[in-house]
C-alpha atoms as a PDB file:
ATOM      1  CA  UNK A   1       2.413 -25.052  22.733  1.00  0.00           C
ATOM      2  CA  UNK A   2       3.610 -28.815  21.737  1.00  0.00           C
ATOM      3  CA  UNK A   3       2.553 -30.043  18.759  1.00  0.00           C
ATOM      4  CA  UNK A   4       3.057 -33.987  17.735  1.00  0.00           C
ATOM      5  CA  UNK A   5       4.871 -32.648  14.729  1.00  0.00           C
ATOM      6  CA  UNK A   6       8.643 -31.634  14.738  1.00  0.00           C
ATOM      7  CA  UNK A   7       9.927 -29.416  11.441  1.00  0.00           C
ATOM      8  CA  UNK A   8      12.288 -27.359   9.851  1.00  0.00           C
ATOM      9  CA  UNK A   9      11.101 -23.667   8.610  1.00  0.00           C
ATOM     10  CA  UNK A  10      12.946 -21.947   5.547  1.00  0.00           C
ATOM     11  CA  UNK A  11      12.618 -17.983   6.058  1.00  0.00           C
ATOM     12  CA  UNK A  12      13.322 -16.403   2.540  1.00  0.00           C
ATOM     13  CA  UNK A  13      14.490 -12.594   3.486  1.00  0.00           C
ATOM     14  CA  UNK A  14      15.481 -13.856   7.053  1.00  0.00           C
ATOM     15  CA  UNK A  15      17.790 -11.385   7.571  1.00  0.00           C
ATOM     16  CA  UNK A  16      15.506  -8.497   6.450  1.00  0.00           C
ATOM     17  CA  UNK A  17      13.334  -5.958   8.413  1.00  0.00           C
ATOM     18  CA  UNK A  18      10.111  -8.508   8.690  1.00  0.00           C
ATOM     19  CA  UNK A  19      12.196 -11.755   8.267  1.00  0.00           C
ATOM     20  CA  UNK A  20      14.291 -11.313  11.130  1.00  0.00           C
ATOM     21  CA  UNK A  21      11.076 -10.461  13.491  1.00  0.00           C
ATOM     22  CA  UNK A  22       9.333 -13.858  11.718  1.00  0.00           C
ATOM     23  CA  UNK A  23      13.263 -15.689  13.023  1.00  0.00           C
ATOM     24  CA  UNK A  24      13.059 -14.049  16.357  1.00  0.00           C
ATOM     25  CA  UNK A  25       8.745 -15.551  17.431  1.00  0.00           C
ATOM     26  CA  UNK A  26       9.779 -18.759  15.519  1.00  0.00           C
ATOM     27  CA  UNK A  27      12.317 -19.078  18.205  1.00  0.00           C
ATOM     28  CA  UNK A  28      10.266 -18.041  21.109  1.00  0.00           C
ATOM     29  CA  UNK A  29       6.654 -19.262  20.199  1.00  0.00           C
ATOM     30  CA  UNK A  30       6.764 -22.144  18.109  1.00  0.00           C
ATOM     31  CA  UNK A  31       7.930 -24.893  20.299  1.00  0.00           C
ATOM     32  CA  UNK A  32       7.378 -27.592  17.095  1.00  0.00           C
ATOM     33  CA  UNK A  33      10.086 -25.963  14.946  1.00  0.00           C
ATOM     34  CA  UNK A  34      13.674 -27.608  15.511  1.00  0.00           C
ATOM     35  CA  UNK A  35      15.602 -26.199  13.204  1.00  0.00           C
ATOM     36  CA  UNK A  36      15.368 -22.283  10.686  1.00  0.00           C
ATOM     37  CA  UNK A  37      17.042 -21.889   8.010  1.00  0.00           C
ATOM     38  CA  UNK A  38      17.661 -18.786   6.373  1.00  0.00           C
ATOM     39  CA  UNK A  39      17.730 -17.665   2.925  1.00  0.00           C
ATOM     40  CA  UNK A  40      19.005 -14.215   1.489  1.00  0.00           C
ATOM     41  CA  UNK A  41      20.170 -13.797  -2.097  1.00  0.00           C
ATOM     42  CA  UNK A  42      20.802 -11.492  -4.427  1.00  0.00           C
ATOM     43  CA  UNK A  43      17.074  -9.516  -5.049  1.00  0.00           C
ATOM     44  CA  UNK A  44      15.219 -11.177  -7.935  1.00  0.00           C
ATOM     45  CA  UNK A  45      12.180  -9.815  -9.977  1.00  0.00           C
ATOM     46  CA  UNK A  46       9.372 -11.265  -7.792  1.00  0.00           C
ATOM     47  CA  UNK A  47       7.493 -13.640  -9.760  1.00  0.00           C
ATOM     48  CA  UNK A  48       9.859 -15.838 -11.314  1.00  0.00           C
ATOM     49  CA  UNK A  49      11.564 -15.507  -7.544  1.00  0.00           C
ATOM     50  CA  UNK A  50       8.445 -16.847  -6.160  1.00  0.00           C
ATOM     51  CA  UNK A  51       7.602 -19.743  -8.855  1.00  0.00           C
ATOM     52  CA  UNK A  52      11.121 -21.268  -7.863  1.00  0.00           C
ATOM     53  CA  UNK A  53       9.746 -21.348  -4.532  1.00  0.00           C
ATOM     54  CA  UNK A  54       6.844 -22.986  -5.181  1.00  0.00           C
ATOM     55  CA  UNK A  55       8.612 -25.647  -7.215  1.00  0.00           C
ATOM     56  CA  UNK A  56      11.130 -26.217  -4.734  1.00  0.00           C
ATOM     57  CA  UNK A  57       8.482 -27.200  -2.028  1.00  0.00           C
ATOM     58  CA  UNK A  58       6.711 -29.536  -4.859  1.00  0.00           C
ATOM     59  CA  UNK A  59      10.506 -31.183  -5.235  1.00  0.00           C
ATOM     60  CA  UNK A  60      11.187 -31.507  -2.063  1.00  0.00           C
ATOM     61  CA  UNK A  61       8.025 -32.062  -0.073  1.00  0.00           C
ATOM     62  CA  UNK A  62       7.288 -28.856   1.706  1.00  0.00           C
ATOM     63  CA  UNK A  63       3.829 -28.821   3.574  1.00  0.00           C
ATOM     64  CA  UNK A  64       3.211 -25.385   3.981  1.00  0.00           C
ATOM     65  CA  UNK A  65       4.003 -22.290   2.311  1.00  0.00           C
ATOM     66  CA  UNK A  66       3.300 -18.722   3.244  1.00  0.00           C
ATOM     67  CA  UNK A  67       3.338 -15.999   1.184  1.00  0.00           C
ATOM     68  CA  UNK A  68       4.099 -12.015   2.674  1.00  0.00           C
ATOM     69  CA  UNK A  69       2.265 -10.063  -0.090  1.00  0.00           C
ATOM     70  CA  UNK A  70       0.960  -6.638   0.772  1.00  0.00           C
ATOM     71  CA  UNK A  71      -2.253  -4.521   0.644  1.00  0.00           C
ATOM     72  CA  UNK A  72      -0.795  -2.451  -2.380  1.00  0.00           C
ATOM     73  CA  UNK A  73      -2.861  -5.809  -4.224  1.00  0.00           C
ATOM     74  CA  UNK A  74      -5.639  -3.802  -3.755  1.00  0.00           C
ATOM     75  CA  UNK A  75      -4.834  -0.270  -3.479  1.00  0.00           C
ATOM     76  CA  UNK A  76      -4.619   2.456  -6.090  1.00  0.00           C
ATOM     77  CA  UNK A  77      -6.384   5.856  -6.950  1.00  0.00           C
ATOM     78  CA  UNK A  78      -8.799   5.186  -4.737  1.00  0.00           C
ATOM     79  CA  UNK A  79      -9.822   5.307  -0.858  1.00  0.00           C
ATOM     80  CA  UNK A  80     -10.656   1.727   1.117  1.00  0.00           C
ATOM     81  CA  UNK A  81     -12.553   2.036   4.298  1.00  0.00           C
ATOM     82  CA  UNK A  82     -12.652  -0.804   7.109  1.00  0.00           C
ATOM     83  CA  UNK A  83     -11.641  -3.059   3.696  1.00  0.00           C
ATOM     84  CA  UNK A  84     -12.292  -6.801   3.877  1.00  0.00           C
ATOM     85  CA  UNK A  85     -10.711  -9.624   1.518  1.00  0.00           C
ATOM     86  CA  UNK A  86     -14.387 -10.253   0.436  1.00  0.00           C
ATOM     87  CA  UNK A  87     -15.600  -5.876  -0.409  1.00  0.00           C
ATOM     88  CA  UNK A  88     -11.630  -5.305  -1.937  1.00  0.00           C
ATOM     89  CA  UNK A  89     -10.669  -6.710  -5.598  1.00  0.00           C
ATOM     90  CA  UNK A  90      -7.161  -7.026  -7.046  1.00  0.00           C
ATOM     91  CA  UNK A  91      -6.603  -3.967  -8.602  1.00  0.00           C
ATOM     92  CA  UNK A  92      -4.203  -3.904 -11.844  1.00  0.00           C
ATOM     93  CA  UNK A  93      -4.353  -0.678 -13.381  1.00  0.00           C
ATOM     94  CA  UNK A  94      -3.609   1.575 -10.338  1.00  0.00           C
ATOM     95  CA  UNK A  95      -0.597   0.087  -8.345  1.00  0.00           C
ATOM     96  CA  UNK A  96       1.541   2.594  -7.148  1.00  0.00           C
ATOM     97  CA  UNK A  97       5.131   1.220  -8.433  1.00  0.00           C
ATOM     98  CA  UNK A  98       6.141  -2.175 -10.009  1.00  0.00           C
ATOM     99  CA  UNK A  99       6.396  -3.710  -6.574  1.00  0.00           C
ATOM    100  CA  UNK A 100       2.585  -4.012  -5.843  1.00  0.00           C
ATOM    101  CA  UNK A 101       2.279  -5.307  -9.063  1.00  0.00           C
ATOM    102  CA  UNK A 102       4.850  -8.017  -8.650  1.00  0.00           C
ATOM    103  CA  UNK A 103       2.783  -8.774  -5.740  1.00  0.00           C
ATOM    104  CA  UNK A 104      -0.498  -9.442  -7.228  1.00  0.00           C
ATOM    105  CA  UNK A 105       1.335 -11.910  -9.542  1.00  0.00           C
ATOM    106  CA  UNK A 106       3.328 -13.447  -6.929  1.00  0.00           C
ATOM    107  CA  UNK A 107       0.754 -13.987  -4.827  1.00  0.00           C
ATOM    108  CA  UNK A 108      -1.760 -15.549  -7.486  1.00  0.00           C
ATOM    109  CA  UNK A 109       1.144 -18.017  -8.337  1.00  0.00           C
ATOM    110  CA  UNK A 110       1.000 -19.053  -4.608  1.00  0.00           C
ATOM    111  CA  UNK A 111      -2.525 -19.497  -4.197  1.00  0.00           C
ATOM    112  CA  UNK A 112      -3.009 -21.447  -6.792  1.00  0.00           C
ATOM    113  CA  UNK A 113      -0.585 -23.805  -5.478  1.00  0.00           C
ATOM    114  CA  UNK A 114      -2.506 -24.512  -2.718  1.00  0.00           C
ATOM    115  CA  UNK A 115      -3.496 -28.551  -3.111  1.00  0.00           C
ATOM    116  CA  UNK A 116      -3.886 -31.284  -0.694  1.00  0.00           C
ATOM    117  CA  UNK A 117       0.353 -32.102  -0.471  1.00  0.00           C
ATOM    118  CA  UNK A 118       0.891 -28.441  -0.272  1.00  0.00           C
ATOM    119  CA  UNK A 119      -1.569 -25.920   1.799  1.00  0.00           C
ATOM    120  CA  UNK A 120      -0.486 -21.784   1.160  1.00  0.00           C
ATOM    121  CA  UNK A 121      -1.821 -18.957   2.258  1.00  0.00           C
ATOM    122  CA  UNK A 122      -1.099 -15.506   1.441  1.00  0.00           C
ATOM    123  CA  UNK A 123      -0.380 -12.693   4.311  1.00  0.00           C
ATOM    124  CA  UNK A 124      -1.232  -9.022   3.727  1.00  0.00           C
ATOM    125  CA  UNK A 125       0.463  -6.493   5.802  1.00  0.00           C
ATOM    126  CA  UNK A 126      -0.366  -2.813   6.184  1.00  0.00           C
ATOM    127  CA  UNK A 127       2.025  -0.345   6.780  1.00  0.00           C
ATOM    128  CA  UNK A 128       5.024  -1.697   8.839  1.00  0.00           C
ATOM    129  CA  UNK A 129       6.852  -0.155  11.415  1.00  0.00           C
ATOM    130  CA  UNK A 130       9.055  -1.269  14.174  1.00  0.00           C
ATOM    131  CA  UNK A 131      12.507  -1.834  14.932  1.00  0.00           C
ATOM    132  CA  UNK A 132      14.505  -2.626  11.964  1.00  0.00           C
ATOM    133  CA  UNK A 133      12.735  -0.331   9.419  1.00  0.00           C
ATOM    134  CA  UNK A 134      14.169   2.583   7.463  1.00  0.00           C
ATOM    135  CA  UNK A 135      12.155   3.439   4.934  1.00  0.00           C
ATOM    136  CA  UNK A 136      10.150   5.908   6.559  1.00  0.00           C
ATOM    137  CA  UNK A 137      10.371   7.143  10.017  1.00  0.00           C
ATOM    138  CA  UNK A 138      13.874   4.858   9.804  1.00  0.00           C
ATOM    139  CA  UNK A 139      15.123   7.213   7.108  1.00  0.00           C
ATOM    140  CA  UNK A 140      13.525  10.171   8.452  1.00  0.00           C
ATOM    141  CA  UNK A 141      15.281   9.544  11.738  1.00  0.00           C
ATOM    142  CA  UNK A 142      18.879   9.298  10.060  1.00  0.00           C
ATOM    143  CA  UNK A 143      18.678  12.193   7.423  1.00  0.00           C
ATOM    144  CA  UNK A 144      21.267  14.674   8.205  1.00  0.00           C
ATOM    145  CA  UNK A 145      18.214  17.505   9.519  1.00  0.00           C
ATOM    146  CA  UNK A 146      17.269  15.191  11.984  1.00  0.00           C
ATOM    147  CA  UNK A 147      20.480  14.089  13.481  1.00  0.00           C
ATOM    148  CA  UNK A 148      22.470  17.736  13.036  1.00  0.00           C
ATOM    149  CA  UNK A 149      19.346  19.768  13.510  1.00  0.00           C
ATOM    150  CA  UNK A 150      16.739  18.059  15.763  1.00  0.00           C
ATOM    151  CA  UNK A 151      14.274  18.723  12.878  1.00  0.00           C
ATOM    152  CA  UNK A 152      12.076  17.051  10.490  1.00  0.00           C
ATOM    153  CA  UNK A 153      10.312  18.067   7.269  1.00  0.00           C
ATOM    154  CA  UNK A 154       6.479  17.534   7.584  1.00  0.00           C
ATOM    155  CA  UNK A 155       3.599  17.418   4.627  1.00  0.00           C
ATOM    156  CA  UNK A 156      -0.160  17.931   4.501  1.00  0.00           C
ATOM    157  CA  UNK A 157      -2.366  14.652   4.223  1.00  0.00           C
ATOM    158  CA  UNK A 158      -5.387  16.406   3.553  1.00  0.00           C
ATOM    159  CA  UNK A 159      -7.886  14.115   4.817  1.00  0.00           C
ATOM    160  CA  UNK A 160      -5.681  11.064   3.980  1.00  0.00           C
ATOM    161  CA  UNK A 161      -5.401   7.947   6.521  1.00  0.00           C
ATOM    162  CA  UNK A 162      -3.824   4.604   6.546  1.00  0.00           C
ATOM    163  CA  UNK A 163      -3.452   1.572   8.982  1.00  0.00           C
ATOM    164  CA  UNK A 164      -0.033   1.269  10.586  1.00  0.00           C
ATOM    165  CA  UNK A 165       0.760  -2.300  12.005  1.00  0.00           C
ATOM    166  CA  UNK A 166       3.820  -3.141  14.038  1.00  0.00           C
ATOM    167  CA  UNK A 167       6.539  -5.838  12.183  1.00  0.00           C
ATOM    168  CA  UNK A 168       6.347  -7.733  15.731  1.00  0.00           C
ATOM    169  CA  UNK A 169       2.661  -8.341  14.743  1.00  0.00           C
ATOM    170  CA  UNK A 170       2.580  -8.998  11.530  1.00  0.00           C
ATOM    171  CA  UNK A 171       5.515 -11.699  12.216  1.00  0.00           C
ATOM    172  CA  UNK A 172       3.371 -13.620  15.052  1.00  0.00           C
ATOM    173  CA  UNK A 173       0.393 -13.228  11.887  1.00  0.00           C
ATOM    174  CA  UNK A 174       2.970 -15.855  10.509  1.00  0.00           C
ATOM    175  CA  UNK A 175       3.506 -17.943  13.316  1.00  0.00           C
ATOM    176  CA  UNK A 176      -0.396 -18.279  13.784  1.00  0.00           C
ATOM    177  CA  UNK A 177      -1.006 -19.607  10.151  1.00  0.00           C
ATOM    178  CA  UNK A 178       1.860 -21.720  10.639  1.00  0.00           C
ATOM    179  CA  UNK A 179       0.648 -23.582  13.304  1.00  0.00           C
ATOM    180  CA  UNK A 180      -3.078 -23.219  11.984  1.00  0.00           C
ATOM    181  CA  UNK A 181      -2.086 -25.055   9.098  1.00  0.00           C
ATOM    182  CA  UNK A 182       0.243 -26.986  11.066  1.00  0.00           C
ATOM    183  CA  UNK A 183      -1.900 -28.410  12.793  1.00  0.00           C
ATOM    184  CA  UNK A 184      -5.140 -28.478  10.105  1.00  0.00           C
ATOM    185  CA  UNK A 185      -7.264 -26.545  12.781  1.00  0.00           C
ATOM    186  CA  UNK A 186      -8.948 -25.001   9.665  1.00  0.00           C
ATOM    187  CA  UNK A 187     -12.274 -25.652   7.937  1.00  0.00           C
ATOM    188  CA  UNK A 188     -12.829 -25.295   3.662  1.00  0.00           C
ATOM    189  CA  UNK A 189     -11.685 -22.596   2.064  1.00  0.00           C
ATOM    190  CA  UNK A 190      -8.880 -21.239   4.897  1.00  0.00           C
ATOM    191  CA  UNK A 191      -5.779 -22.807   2.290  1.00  0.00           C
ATOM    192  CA  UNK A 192      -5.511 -21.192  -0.644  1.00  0.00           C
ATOM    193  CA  UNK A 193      -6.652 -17.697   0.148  1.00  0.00           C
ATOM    194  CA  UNK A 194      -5.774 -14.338   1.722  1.00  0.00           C
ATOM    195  CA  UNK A 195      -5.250 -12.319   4.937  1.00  0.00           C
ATOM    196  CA  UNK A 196      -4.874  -8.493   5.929  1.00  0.00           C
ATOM    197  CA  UNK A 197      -2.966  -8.446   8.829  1.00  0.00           C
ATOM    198  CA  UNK A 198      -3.391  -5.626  11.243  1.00  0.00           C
ATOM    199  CA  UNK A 199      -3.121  -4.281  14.597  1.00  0.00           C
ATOM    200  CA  UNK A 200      -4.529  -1.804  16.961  1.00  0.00           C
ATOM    201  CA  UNK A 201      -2.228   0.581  16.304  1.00  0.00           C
ATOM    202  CA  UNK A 202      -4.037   3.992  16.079  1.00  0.00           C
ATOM    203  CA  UNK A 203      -5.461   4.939  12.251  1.00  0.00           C
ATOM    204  CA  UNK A 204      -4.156   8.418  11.625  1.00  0.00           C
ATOM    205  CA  UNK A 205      -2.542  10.263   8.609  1.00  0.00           C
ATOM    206  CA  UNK A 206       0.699   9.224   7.655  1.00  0.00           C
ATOM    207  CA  UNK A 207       2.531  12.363   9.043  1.00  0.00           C
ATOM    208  CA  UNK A 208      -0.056  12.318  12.178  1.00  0.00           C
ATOM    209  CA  UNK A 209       1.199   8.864  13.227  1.00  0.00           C
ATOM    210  CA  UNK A 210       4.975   9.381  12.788  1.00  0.00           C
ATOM    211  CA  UNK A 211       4.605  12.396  15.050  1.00  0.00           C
ATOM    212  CA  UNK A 212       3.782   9.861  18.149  1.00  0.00           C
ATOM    213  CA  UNK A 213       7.417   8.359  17.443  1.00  0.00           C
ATOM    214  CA  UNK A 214       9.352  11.237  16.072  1.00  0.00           C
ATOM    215  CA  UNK A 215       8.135  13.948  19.067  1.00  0.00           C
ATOM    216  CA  UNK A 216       9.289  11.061  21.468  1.00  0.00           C
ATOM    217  CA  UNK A 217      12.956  10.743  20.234  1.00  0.00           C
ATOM    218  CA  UNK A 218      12.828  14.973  20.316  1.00  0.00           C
ATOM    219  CA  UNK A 219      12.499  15.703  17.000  1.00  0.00           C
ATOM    220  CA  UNK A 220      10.360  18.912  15.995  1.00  0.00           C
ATOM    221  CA  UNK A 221       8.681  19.349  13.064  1.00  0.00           C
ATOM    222  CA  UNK A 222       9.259  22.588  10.406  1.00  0.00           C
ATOM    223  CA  UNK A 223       6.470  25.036   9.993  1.00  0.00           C
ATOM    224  CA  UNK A 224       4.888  25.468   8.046  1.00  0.00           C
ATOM    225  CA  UNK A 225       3.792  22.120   7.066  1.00  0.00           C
ATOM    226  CA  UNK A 226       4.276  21.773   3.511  1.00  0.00           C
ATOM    227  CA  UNK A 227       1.924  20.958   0.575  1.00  0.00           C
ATOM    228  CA  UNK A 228       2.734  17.810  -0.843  1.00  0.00           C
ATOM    229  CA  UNK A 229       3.114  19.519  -4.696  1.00  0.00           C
ATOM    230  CA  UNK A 230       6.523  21.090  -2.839  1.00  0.00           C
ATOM    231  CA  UNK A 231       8.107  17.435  -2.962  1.00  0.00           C
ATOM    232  CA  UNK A 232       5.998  16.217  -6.469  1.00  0.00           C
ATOM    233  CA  UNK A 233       7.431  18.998  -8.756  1.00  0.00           C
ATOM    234  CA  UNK A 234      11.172  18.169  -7.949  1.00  0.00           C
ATOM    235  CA  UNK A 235      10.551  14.350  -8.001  1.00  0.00           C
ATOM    236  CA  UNK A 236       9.242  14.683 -11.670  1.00  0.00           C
ATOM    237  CA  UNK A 237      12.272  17.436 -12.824  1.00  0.00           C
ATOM    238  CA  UNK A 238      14.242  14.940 -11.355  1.00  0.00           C
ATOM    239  CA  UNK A 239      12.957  11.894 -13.259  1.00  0.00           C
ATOM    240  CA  UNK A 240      13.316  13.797 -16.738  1.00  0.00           C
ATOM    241  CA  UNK A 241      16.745  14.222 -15.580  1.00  0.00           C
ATOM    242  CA  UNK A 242      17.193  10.150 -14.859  1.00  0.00           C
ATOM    243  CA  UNK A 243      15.253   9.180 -18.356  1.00  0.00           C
ATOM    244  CA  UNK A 244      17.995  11.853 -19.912  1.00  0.00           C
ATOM    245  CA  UNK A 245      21.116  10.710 -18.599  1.00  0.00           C
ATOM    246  CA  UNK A 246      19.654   6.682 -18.982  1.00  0.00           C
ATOM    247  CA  UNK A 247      20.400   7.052 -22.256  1.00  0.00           C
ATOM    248  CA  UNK A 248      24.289   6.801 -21.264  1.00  0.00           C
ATOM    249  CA  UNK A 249      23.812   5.456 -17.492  1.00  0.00           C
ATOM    250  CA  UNK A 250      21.592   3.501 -15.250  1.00  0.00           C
ATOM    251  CA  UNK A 251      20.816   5.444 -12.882  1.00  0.00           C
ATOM    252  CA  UNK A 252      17.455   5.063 -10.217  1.00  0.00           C
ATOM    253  CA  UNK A 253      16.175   7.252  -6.951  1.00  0.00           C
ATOM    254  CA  UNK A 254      14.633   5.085  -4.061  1.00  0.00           C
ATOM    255  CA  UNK A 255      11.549   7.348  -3.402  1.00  0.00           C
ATOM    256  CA  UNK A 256       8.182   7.589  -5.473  1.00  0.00           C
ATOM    257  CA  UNK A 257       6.332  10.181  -6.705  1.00  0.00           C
ATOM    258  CA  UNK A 258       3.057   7.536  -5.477  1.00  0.00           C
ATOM    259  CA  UNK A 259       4.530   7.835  -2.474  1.00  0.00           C
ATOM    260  CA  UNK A 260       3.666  11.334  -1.840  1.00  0.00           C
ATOM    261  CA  UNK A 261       0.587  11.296  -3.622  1.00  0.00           C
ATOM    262  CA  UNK A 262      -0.710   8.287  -1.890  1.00  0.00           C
ATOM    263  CA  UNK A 263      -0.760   9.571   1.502  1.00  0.00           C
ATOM    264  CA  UNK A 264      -3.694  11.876   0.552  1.00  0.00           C
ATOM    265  CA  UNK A 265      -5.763   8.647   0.235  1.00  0.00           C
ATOM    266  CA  UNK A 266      -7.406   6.304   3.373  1.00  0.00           C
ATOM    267  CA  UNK A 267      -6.610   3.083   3.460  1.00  0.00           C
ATOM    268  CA  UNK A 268      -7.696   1.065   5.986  1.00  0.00           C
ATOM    269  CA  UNK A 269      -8.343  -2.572   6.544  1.00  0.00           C
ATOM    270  CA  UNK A 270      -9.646  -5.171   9.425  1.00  0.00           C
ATOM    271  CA  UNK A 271      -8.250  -8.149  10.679  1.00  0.00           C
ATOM    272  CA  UNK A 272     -11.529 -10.269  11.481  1.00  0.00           C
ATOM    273  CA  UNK A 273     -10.485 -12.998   8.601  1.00  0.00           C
ATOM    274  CA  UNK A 274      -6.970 -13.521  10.029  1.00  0.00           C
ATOM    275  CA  UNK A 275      -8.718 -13.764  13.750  1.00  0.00           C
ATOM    276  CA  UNK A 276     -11.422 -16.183  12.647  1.00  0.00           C
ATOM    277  CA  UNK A 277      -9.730 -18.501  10.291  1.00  0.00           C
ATOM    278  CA  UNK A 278      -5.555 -18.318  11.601  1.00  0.00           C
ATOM    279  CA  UNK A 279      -6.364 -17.850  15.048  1.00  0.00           C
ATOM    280  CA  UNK A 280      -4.360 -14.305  14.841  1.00  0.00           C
ATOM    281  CA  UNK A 281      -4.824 -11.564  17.508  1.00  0.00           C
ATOM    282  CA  UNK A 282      -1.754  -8.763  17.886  1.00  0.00           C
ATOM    283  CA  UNK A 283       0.409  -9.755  20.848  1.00  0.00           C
ATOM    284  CA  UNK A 284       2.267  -6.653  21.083  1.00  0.00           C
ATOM    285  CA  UNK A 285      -0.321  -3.342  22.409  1.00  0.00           C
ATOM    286  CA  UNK A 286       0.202  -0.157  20.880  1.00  0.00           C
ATOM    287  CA  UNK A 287       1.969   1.113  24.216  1.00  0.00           C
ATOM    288  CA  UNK A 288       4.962  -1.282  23.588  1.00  0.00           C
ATOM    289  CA  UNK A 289       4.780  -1.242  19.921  1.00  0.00           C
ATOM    290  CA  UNK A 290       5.566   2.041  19.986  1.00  0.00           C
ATOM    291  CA  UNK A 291       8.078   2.582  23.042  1.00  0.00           C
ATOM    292  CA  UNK A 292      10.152  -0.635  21.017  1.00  0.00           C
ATOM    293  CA  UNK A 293       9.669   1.167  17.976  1.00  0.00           C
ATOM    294  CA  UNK A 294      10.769   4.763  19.540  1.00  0.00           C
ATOM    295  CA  UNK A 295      14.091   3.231  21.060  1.00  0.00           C
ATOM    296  CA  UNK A 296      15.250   1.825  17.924  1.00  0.00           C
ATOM    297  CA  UNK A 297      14.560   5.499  16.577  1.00  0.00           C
ATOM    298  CA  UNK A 298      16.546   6.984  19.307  1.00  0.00           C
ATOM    299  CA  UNK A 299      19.507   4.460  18.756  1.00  0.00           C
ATOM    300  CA  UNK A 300      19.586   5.693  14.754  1.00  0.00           C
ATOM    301  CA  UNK A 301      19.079   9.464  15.813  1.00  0.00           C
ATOM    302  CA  UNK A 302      22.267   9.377  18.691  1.00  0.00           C
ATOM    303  CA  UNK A 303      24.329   6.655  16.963  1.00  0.00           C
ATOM    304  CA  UNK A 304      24.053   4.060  18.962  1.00  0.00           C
END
């Protein structure tokens, strides 16, 4: 769609697993963008990260700014059904890891921000997936039992559930405030707040929903299907291992005990905000969500 307005569009993370998705619909969908720039540094600690952004744009007259926080803001202990930004709070006490709080801080520095020379909004994502991502069915897919084996190691949810929302999706969420706010097709109170962004990708249990994608690359699961204590115990031996040898060398692991324990839990959120206010609606169905997301798994699993 033209626009009167021709711009440039800075993409911090560019060249990451959303970030190159937000590069790739910039390029196809938003006809008033002339020139993207990317940015990728060295990882910062995400609020001082952010408040150099934010002064940047007031230096240099940047419009529009937004902000990819997440729905760990409002997660925790506890289960969210068919959550809204107005019946979910913040919640401060119960993140599961340093990066969801990070991202409540982040994205209160961005919101407040929000004034008449420079209009922000913050974007919540559920669970990504899609081409590009390895941190769960991506890493699943490339562990040596799945490539050598044909196998994969599956736990019990219980009665947990989460929303799942493909990165193609949650990228054109970006677009749509972009040219929302673009374009000031927006009435009071649209700057300067939040957005869940989600799809219609089916709401199943974790391990449920990585079965549609990990069956169709022709990977089996073990039996039986394990109880999640089986992964907990060794995660915490390890970690009194790590605080040990810390003493004499940095050392980390990449996956959570929360991240276990979490999937026990329902989270799941609506998109009604984001439709009403940005104009967003999913442009990618399930069906092709999935059958992108499945050949980028089969490309990991055979090496190609």
């Amino acid at each position: 769609m033209e626009t009167k307005e021709r711009c440039v569009v800075l993409v911090t993370g560019g060249a990451g697993f959303l970030g190159q998705h937000i590069v790739g619909l910039l390029q196809e969908r938003a006809d008033h963008v002339t020139q993207i720039r990317v940015l990728d540094v060295t990882p910062y600690k995400n609020k001082l990260g952010t408040k150099n952004v934010i002064e940047a744009c007031s230096l240099n007259g940047v419009r529009r700014l937004i902000y990819c926080s997440s729905i760990e803001v409002v997660v925790g202990k506890h289960n969210v059904y068919y959550g809204t930004e107005d019946n979910t709070n913040i919640t401060r006490d119960q993140h599961f890891d340093v990066y969801g709080s990070s991202k409540v801080e982040a994205e209160k520095l961005v919101l407040e921000a929000n004034c008449d020379k420079l209009q922000t909004v913050s974007l919540r994502p559920s669970v990504l997936y899609g081409e590009g991502e390895f941190r769960s069915l991506g890493r699943i897919t490339n562990t040596y039992l799945a490539r050598k084996l044909g196998a994969y190691v599956r736990f019990d949810c219980q009665n947990g559930m989460a929303d799942h929302v493909y990165v193609g999706n949650v990228a054109w969420g970006f677009i749509c405030a972009e040219k929302t706010l673009l374009e000031k097709k927006y009435g009071p109170g649209v700057c300067g707040s939040s957005y869940f962004i989600v799809d219609d990708s089916p709401v199943k249990s974790v391990t449920d929903f990585m079965d549609l994608m990990l069956l169709d690359i022709g990977l089996k699961p073990i039996r039986p299907v394990l109880p999640i204590w089986l992964a907990v115990i060794p995660l915490y031996i390890m970690y009194i291992i790590l605080l040990i040898v810390s003493y004499v060398y940095k050392a980390n692991i990449t996956v959570g005990i929360d991240s276990f324990t979490s999937i026990k839990r329902v989270y799941i959120f609506k998109y009604e905000k984001a439709k009403q206010c940005l104009g967003y609606q999913p442009i990618y169905c399930y069906d092709e969500a999935k059958e992108r997301t499945v050949k980028f798994l089969s490309s990991i699993l055979h090496g190609k």
